[in-house]
Protein backbone atom coordinates (compact mmCIF):
# COMPACT_ATOMS: atom_id res chain seq x y z
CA UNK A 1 7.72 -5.03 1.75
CA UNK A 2 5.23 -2.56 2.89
CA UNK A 3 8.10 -0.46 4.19
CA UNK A 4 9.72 -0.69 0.31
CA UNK A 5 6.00 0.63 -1.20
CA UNK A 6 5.33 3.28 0.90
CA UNK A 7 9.18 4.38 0.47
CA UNK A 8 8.77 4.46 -2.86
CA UNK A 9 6.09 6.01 -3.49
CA UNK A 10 7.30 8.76 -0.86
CA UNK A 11 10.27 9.62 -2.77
CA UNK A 12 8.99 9.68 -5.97
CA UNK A 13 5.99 12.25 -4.97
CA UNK A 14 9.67 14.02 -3.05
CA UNK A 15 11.37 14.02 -6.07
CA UNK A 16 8.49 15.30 -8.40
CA UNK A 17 8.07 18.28 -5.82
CA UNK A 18 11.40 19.32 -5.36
CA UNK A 19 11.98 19.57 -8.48
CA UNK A 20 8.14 21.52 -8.94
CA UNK A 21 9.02 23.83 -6.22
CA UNK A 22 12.59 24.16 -6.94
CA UNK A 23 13.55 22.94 -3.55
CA UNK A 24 17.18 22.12 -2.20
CA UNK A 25 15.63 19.79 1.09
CA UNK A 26 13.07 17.34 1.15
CA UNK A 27 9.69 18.07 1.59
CA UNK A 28 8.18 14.50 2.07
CA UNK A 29 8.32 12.11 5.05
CA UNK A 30 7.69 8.64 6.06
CA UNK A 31 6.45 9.20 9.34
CA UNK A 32 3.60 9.14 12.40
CA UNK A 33 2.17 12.88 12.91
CA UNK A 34 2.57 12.03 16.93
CA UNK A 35 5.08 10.49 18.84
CA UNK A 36 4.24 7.19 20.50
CA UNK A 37 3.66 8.86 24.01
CA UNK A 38 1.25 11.27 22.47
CA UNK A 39 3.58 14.44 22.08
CA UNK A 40 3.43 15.97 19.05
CA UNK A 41 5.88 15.05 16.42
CA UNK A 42 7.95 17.95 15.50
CA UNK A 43 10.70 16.90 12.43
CA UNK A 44 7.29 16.70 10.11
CA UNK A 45 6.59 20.37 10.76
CA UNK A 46 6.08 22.14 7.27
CA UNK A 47 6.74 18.75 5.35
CA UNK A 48 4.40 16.42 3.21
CA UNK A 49 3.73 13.41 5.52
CA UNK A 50 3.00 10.23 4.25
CA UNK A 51 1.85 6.94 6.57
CA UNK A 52 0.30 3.96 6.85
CA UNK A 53 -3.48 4.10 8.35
CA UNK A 54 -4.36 0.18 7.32
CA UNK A 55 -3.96 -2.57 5.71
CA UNK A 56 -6.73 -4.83 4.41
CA UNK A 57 -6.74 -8.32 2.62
CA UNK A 58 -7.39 -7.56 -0.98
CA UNK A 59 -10.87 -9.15 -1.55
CA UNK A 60 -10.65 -9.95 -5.43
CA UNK A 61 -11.33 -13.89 -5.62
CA UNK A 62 -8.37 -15.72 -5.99
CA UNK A 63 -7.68 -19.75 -5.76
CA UNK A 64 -6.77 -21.04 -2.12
CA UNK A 65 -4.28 -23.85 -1.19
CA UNK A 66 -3.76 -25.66 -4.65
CA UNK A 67 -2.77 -29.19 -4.98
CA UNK A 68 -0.61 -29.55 -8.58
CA UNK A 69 1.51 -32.28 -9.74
CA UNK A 70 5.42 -31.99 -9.99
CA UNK A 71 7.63 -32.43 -13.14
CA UNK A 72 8.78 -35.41 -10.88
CA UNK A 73 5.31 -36.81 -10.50
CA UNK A 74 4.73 -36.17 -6.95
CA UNK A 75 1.60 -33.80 -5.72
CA UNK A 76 2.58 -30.34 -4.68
CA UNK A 77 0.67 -28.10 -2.27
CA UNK A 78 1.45 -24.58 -2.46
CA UNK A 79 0.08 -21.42 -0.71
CA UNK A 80 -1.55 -18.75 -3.08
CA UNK A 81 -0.16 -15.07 -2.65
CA UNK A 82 -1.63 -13.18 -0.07
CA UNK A 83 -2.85 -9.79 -1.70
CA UNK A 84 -2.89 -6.73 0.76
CA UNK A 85 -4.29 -3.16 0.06
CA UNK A 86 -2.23 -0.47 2.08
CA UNK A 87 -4.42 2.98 3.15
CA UNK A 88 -1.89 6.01 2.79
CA UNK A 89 -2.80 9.27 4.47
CA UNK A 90 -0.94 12.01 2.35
CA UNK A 91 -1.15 15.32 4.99
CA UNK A 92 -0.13 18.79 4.62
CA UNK A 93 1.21 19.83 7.92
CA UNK A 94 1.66 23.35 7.49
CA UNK A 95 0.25 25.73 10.22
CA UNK A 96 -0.24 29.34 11.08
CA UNK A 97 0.81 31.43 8.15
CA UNK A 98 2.14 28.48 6.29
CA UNK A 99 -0.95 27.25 5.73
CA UNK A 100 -1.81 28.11 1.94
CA UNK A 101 1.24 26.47 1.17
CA UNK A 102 -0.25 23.21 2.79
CA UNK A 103 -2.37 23.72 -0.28
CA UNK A 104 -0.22 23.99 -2.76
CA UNK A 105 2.01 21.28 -1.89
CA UNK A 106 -1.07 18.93 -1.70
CA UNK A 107 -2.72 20.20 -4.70
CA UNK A 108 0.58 19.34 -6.34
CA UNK A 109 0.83 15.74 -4.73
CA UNK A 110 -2.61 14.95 -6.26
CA UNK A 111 -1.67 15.98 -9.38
CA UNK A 112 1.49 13.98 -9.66
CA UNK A 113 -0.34 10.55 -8.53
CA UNK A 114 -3.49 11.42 -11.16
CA UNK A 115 -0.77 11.79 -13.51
CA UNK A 116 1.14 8.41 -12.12
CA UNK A 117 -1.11 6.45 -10.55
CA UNK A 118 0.87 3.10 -11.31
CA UNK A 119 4.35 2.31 -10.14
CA UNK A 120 6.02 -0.45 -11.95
CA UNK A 121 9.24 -1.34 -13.11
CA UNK A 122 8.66 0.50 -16.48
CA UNK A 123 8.34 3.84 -14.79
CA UNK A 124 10.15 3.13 -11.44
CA UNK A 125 13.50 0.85 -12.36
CA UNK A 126 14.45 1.48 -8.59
CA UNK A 127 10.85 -0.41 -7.18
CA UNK A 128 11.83 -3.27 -4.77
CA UNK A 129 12.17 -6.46 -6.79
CA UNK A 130 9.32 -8.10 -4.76
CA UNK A 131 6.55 -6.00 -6.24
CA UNK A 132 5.43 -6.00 -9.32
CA UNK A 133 3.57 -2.43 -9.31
CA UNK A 134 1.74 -0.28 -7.27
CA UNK A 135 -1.89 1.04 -7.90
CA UNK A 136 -2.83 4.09 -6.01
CA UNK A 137 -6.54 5.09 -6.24
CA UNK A 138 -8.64 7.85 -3.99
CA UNK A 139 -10.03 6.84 -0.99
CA UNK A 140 -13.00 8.46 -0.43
CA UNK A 141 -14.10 9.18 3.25
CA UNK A 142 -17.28 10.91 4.39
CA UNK A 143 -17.35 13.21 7.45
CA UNK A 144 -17.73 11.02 9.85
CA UNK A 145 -15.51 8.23 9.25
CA UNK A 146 -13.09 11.59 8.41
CA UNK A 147 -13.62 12.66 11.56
CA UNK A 148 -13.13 9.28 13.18
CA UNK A 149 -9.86 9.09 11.42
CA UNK A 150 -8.67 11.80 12.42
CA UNK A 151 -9.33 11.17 16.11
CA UNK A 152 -7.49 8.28 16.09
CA UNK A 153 -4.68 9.78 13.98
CA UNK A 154 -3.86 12.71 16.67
CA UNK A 155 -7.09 14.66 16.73
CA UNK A 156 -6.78 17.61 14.67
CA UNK A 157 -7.20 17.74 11.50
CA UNK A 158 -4.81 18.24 8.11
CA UNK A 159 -5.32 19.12 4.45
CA UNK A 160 -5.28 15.75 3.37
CA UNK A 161 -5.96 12.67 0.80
CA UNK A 162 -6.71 9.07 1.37
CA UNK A 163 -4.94 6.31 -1.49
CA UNK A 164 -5.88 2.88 -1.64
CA UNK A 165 -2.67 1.14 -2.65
CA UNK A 166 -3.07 -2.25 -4.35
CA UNK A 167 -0.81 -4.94 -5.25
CA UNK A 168 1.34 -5.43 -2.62
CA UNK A 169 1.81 -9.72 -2.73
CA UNK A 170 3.24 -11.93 0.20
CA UNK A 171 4.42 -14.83 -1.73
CA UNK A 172 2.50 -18.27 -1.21
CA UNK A 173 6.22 -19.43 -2.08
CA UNK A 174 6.44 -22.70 0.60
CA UNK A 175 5.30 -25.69 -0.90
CA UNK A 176 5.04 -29.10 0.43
CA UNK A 177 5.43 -31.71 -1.37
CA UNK A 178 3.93 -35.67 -0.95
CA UNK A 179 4.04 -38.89 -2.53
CA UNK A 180 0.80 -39.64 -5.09
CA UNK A 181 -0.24 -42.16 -2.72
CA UNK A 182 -0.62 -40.06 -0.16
CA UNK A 183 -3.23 -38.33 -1.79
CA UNK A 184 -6.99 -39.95 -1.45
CA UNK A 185 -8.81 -39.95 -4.45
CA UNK A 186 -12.91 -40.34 -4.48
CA UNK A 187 -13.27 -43.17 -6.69
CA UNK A 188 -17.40 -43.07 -6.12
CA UNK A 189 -19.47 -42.40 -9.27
CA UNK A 190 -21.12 -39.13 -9.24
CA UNK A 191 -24.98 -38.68 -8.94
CA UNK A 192 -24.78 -38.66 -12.59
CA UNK A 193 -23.12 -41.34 -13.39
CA UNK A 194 -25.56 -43.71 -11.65
């Protein structure tokens, strides 16, 4: 699932500047900006990179384990969704004398997700079945965690923009179900009552 979102939501920023640009290849990649034994990564030279730098439980309260009763009269437990916010870097890695259009290719990228900042099945028929939509808001980072970021990223630094991505849902979908007498009931009489 996280691999479907952040798909997504690369080729539909691809799409929108292809077609801006009036470009025959791609210009956007799912990708790390370093290989894994440090090197530098060189098939996202002079593209718009997109990757995953975290994932976070969503924090908005939700119900835990719930205990329900069955059309068949038994009690149900069932998991609640697990809700996950996804941190995508969007860099510009254009160097040298390419680097103004690092600019304008990121200037353009925030312009397209101010303009669509929600992918749902309305706007996006081809979004994976398992997610309902996609909310992509700024992320903003001050120098220092910027700077942390970046050190951990690969060390130097890109023209760049931080999205919090919400909505992504792992389905609670296993349930377990038990016979009513299983179930222990506190037959006591409240404080009130007495």
């Amino acid at each position: 699932m996280i691999f479907s979102a952040i798909e997504h939501i690369a080729s539909q920023l691809n799409r929108f500047l292809k077609r801006t640009f009036e470009l025959n290849e791609d210009i956007v990649l799912v990708s790390n900006l370093v290989e894994s034994d440090g090197s530098e990564a060189t098939h996202v030279h002079n593209k718009i990179v997109v990757f995953l730098v975290s994932l976070e439980k969503d924090t908005t309260p939700y119900q835990q384990n719930g205990i329900y009763r069955s059309e068949s009269g038994q009690m149900v437990t069932a998991n609640e969704p697990l809700f996950v916010n996804m941190f995508l870097m969007v860099a510009a890695n254009f160097g040298g004398v390419n680097y103004p259009e690092a600019l304008k290719f990121l200037s353009q990228a925030i312009q397209f997700f101010h303009k669509t900042p929600v992918f749902d099945h309305q706007n996006s028929p081809e979004l994976d079945a398992g997610i309902e939509k996609l909310i992509l808001t700024i992320e903003n980072v001050k120098f220092h965690d910027l700077h942390s970021l970046w050190g951990v990223l690969n060390g130097k630094y890109l023209p760049s923009i931080l999205y919090k991505v919400r909505m992504l849902t792992f389905d609670g979908d296993e349930v377990e179900a038990f016979p009513i007498s299983d179930v222990q009931v506190d037959v006591r009489p409240s404080i009130e009552e007495i």
